[in-house]
PDB file of N, CA and C in Angstrom:
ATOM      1  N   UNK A   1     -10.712  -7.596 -18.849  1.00  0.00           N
ATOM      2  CA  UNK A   1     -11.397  -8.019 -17.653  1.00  0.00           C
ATOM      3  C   UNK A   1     -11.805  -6.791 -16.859  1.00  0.00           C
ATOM      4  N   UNK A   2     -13.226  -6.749 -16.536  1.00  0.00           N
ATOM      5  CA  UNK A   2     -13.327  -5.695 -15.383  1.00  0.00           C
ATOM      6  C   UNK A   2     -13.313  -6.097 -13.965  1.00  0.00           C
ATOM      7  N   UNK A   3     -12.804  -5.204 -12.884  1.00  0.00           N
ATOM      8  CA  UNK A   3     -12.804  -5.149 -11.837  1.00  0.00           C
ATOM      9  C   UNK A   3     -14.224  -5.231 -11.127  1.00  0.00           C
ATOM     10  N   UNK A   4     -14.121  -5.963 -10.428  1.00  0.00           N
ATOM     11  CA  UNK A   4     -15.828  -5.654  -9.433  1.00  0.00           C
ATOM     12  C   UNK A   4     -15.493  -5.056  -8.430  1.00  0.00           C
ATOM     13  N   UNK A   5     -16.433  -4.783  -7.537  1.00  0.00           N
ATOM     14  CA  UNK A   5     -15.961  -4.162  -6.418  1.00  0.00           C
ATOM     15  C   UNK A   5     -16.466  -4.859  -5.233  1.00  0.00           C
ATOM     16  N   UNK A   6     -16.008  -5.882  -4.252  1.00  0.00           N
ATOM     17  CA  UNK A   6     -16.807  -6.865  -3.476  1.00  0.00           C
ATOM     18  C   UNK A   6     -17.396  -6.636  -2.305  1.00  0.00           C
ATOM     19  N   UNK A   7     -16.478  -5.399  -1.787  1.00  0.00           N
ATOM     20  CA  UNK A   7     -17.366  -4.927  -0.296  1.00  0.00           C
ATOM     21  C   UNK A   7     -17.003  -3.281  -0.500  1.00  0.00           C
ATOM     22  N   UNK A   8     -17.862  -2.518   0.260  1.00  0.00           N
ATOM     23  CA  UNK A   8     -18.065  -1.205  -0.118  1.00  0.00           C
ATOM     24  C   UNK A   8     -17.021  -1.111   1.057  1.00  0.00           C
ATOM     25  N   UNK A   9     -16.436  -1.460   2.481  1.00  0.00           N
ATOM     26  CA  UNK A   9     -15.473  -1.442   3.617  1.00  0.00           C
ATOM     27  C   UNK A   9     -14.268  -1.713   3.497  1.00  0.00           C
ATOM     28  N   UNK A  10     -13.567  -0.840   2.162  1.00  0.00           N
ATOM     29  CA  UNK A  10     -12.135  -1.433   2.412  1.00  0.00           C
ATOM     30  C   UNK A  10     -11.358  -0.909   3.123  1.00  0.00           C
ATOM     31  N   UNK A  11     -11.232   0.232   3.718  1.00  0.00           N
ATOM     32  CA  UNK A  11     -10.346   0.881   4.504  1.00  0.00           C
ATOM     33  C   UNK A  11     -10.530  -0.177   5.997  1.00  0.00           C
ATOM     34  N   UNK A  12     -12.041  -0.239   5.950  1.00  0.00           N
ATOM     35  CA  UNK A  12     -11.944  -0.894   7.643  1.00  0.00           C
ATOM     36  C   UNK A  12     -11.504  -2.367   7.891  1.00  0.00           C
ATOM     37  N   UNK A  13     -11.484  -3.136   7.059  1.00  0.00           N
ATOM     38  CA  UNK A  13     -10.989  -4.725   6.493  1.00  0.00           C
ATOM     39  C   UNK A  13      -9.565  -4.566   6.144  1.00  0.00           C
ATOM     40  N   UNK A  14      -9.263  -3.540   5.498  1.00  0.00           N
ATOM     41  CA  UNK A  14      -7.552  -4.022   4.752  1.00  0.00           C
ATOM     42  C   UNK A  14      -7.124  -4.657   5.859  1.00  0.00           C
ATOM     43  N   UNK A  15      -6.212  -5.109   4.801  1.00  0.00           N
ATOM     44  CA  UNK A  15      -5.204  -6.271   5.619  1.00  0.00           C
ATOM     45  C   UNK A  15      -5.799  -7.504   6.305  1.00  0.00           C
ATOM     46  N   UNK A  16      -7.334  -8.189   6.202  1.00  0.00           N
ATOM     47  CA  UNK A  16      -8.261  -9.011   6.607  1.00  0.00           C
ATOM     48  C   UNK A  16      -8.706  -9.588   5.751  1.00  0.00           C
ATOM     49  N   UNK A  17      -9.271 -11.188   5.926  1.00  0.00           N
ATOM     50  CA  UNK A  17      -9.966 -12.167   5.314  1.00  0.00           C
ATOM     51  C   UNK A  17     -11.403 -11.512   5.914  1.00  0.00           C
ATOM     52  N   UNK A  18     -12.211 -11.353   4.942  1.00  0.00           N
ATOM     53  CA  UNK A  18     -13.537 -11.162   5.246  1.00  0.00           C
ATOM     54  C   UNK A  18     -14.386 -12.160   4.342  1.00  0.00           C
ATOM     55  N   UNK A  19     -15.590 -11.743   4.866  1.00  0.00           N
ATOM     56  CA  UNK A  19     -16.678 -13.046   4.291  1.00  0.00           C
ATOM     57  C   UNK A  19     -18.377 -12.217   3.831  1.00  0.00           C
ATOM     58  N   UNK A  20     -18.520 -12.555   2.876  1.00  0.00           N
ATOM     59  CA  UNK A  20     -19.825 -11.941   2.599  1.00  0.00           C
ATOM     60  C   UNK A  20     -20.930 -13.372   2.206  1.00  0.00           C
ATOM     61  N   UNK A  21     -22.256 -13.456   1.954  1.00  0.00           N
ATOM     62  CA  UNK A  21     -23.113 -14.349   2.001  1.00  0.00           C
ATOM     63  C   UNK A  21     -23.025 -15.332   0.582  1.00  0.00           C
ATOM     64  N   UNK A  22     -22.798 -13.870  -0.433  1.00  0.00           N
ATOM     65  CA  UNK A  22     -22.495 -14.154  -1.790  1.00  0.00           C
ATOM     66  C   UNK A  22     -21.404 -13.379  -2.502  1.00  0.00           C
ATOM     67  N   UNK A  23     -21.323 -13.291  -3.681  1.00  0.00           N
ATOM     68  CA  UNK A  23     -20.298 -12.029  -4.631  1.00  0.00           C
ATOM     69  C   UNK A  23     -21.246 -11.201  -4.834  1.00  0.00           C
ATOM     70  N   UNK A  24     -23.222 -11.287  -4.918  1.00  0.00           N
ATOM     71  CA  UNK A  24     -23.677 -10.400  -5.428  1.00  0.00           C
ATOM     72  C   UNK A  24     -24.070  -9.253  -3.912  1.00  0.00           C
ATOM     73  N   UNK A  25     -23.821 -10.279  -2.889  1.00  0.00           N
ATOM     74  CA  UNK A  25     -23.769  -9.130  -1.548  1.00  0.00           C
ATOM     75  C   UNK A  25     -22.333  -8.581  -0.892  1.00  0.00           C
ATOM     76  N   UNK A  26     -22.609  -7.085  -0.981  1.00  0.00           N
ATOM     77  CA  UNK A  26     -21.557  -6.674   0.123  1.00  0.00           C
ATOM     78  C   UNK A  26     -21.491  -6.419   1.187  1.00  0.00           C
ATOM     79  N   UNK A  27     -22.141  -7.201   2.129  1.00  0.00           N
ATOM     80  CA  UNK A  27     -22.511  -6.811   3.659  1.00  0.00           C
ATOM     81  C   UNK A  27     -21.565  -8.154   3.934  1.00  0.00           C
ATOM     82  N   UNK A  28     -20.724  -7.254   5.028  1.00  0.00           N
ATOM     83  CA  UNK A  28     -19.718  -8.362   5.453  1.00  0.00           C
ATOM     84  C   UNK A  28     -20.426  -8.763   6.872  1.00  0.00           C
ATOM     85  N   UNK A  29     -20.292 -10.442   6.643  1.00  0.00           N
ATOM     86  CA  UNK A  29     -21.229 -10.784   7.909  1.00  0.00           C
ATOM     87  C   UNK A  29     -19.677 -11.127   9.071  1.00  0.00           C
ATOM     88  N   UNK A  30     -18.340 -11.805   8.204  1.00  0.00           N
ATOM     89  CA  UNK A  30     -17.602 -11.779   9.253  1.00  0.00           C
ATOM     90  C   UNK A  30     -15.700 -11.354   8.918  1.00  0.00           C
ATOM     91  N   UNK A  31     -15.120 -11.377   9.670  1.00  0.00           N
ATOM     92  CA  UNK A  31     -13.865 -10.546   9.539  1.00  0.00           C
ATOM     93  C   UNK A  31     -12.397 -11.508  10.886  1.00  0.00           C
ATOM     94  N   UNK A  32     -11.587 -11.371   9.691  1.00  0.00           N
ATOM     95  CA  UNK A  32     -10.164 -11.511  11.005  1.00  0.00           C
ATOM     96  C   UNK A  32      -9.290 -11.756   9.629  1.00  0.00           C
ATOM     97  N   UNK A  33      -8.005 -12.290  10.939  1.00  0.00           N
ATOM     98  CA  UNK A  33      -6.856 -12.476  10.157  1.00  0.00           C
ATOM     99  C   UNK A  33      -6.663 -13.937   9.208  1.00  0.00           C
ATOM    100  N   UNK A  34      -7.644 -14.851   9.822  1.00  0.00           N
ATOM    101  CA  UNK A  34      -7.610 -16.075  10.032  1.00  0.00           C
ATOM    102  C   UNK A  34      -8.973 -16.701   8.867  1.00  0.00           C
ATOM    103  N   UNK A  35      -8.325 -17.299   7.595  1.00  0.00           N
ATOM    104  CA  UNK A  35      -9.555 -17.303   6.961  1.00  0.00           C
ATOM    105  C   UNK A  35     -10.536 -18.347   7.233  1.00  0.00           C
ATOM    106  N   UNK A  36     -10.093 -19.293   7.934  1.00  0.00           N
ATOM    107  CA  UNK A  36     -10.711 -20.413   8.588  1.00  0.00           C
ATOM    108  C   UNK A  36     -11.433 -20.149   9.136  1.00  0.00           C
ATOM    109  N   UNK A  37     -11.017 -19.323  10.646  1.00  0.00           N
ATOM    110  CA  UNK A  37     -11.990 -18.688  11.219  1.00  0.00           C
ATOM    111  C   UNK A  37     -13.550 -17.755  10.980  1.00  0.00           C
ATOM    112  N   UNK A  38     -12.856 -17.372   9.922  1.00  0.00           N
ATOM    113  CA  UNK A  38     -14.089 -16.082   9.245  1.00  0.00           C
ATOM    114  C   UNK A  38     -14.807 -17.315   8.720  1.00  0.00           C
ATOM    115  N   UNK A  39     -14.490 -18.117   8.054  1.00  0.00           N
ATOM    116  CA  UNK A  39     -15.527 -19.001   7.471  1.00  0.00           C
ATOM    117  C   UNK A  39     -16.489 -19.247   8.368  1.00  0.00           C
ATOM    118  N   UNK A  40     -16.138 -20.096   9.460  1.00  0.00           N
ATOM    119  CA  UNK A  40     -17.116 -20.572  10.384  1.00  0.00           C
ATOM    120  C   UNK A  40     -17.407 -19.996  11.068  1.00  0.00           C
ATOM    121  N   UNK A  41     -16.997 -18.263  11.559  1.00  0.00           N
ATOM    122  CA  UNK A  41     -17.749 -17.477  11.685  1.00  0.00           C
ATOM    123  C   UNK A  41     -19.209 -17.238  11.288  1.00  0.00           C
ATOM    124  N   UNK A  42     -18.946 -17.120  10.074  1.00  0.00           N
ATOM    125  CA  UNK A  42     -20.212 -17.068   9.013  1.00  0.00           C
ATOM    126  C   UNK A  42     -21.025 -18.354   8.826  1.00  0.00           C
ATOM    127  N   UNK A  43     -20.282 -19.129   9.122  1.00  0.00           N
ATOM    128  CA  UNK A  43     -21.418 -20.215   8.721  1.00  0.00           C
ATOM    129  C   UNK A  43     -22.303 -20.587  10.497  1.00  0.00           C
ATOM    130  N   UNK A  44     -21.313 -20.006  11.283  1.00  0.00           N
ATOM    131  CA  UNK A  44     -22.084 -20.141  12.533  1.00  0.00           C
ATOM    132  C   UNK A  44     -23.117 -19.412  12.591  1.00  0.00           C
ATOM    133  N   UNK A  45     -23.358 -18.401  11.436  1.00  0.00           N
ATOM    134  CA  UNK A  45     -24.228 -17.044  11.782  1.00  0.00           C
ATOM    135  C   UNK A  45     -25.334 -17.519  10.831  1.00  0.00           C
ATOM    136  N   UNK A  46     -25.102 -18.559  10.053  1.00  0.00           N
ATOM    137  CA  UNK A  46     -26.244 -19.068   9.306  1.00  0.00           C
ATOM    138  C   UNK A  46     -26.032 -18.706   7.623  1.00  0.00           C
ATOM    139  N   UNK A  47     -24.981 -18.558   7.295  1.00  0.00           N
ATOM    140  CA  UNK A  47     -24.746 -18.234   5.770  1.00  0.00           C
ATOM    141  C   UNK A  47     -24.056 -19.248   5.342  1.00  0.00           C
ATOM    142  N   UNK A  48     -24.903 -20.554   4.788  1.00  0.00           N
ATOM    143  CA  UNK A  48     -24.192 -21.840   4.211  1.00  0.00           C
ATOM    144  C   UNK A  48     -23.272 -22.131   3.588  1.00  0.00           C
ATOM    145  N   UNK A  49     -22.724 -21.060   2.713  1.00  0.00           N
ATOM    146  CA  UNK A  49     -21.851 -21.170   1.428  1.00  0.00           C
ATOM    147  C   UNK A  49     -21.246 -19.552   1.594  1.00  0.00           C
ATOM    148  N   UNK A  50     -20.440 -19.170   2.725  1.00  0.00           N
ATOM    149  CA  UNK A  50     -19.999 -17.736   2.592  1.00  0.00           C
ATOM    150  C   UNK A  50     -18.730 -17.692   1.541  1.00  0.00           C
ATOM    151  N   UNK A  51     -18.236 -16.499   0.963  1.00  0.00           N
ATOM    152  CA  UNK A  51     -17.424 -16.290   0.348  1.00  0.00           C
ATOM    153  C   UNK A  51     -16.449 -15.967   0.508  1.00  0.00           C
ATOM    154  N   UNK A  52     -15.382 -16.076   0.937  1.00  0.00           N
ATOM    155  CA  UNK A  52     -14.194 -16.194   1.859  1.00  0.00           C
ATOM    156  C   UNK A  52     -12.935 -14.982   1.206  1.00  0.00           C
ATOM    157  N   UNK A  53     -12.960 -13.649   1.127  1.00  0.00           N
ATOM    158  CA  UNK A  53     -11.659 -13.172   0.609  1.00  0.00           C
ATOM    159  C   UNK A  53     -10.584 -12.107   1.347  1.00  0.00           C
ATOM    160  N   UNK A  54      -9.533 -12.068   0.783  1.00  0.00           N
ATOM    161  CA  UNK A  54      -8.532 -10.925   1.383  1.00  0.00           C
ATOM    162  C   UNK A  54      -8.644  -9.623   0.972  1.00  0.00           C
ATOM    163  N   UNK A  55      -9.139  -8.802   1.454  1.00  0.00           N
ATOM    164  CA  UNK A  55      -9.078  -7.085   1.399  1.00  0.00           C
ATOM    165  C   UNK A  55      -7.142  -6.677   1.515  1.00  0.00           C
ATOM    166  N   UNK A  56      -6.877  -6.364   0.135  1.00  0.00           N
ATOM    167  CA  UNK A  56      -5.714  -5.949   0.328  1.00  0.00           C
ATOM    168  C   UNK A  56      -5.867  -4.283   1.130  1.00  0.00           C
ATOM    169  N   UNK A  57      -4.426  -4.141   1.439  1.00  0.00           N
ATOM    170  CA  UNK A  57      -4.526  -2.598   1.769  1.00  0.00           C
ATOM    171  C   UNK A  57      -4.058  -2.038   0.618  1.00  0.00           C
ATOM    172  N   UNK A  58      -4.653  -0.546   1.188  1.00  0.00           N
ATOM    173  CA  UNK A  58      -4.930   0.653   0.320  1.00  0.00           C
ATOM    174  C   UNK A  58      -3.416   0.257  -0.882  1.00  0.00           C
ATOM    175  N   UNK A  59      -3.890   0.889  -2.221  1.00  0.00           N
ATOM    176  CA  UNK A  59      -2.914   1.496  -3.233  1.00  0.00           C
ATOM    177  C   UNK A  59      -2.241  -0.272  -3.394  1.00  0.00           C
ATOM    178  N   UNK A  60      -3.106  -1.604  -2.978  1.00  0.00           N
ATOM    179  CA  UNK A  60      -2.742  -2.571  -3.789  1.00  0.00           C
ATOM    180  C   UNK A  60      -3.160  -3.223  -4.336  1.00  0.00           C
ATOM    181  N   UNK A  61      -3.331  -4.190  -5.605  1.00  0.00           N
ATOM    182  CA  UNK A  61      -4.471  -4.906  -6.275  1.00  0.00           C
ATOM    183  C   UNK A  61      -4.025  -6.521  -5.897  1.00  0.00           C
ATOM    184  N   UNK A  62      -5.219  -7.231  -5.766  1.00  0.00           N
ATOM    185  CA  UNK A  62      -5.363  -8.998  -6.060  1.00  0.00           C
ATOM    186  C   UNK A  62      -6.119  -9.348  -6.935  1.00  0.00           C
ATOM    187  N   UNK A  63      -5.640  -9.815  -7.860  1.00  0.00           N
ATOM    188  CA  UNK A  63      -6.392 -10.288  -8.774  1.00  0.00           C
ATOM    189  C   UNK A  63      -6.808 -12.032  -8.758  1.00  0.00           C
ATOM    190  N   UNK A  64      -8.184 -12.205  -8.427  1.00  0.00           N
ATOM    191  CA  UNK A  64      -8.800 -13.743  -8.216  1.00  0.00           C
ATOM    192  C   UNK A  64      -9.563 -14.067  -9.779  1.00  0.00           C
TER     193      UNK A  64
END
């Protein structure tokens, strides 16, 4: 299996649920602790179907 890489901002996200539009974009439209929140963040901002994930911190892996 290869690794992708989903947002180019991991230092500034670790430890955060962030949200991008798709998997093929890495522009994070929203961010917190709270993944609920980030959702409808994003969908308040007009991105119908955002992608909802956890930025581990540095030196750890998640594998989805």
């Amino acid at each position: 299996m290869t690794a992708k890489l989903i947002t180019n901002d991991g230092k500034k996200y670790a430890g955060k649920f962030v949200a991008t539009s798709s998997f093929n974009d890495k522009t994070v439209v929203a961010a917190g602790k709270d993944p609920l929140k980030v959702r409808k963040e994003a969908i308040n901002k007009g991105h119908t179907s955002p992608v909802v994930f956890f930025v581990p911190d540095k030196n750890s892996m998640h594998i989805y």
